[in-house]
Protein backbone atom coordinates (compact mmCIF):
# COMPACT_ATOMS: atom_id res chain seq x y z
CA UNK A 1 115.75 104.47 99.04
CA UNK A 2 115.15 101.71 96.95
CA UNK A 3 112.14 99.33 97.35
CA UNK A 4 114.29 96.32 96.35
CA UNK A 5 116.80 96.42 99.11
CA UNK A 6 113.78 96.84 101.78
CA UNK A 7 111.29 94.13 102.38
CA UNK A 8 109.09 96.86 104.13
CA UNK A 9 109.32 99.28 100.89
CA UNK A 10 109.02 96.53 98.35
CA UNK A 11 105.32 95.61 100.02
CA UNK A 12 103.71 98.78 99.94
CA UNK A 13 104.65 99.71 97.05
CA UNK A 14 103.28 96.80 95.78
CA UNK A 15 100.32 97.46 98.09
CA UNK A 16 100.03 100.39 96.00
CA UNK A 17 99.71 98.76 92.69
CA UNK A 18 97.14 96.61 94.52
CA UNK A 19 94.72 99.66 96.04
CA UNK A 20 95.67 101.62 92.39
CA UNK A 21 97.50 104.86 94.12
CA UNK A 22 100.66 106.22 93.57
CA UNK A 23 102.72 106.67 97.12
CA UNK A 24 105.45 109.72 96.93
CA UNK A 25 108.74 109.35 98.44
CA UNK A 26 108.00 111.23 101.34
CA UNK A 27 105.11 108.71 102.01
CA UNK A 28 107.10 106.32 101.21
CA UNK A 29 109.81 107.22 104.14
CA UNK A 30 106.94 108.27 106.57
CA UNK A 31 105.42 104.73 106.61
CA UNK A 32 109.47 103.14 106.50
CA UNK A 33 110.28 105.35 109.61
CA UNK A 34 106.89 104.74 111.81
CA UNK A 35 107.44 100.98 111.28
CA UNK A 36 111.02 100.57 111.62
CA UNK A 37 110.56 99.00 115.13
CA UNK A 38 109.08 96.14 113.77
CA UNK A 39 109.93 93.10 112.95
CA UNK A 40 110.45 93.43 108.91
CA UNK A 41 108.79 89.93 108.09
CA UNK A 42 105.93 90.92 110.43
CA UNK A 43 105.12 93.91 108.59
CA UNK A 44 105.19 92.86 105.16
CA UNK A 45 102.78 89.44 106.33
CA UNK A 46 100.47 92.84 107.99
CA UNK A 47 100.73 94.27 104.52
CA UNK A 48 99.79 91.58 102.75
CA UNK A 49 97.23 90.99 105.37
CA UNK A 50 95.94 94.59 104.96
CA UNK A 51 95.37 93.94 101.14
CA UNK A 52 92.67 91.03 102.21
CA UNK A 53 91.20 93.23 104.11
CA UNK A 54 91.29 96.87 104.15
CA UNK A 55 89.03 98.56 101.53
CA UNK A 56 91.38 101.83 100.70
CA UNK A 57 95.47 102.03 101.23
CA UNK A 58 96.34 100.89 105.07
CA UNK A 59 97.33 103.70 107.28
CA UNK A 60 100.65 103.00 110.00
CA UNK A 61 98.03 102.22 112.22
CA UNK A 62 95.86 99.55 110.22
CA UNK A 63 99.69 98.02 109.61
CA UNK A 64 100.65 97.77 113.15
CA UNK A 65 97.32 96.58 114.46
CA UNK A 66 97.49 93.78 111.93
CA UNK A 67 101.76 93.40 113.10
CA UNK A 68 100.28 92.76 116.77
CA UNK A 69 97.03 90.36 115.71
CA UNK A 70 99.80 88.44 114.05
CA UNK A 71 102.09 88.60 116.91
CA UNK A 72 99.31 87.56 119.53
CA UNK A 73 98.18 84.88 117.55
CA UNK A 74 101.73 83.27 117.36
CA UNK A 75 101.95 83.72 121.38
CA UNK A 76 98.81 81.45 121.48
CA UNK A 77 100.25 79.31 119.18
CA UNK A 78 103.01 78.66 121.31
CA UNK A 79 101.40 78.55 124.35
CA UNK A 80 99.13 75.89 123.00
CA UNK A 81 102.36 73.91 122.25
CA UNK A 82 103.79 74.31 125.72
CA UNK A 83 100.84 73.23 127.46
């Protein structure tokens, strides 16, 4: 599984260089299959996000909470246009 061909692999491991830890290949798939129902470009923005933020290596959960603060604040966005 190569980090290059996957946006979603390519970010945490670059996370990783960020938060100084080395992620194995079975952590690697764990976080790739738990997020898979994502939107790819979401979770590498929540990634990135998570970098600004989070003190220690993001868990799946820190990730997806920061997928749907993204995706909510686009809805408003939106809605703010429509109106």
């Amino acid at each position: 599984m190569s980090g290059a061909q996957n946006p979603v692999m390519a970010a945490l491991l670059a996370a990783a260089l960020g938060y100084r830890t080395e992620l194995t290949e079975k952590q690697l798939r764990l976080y790739d299959r738990l997020l898979a129902d994502l939107d790819p470009a979401r979770v590498v923005k929540a990634i990135g996000e998570c970098l600004k933020t989070c003190r220690y290596f993001p868990t799946v959960a820190e990730i997806r909470e920061q997928c749907g603060e993204s995706e909510q604040a686009a809805i408003e966005a939106a809605w703010q246009r429509v109106k």
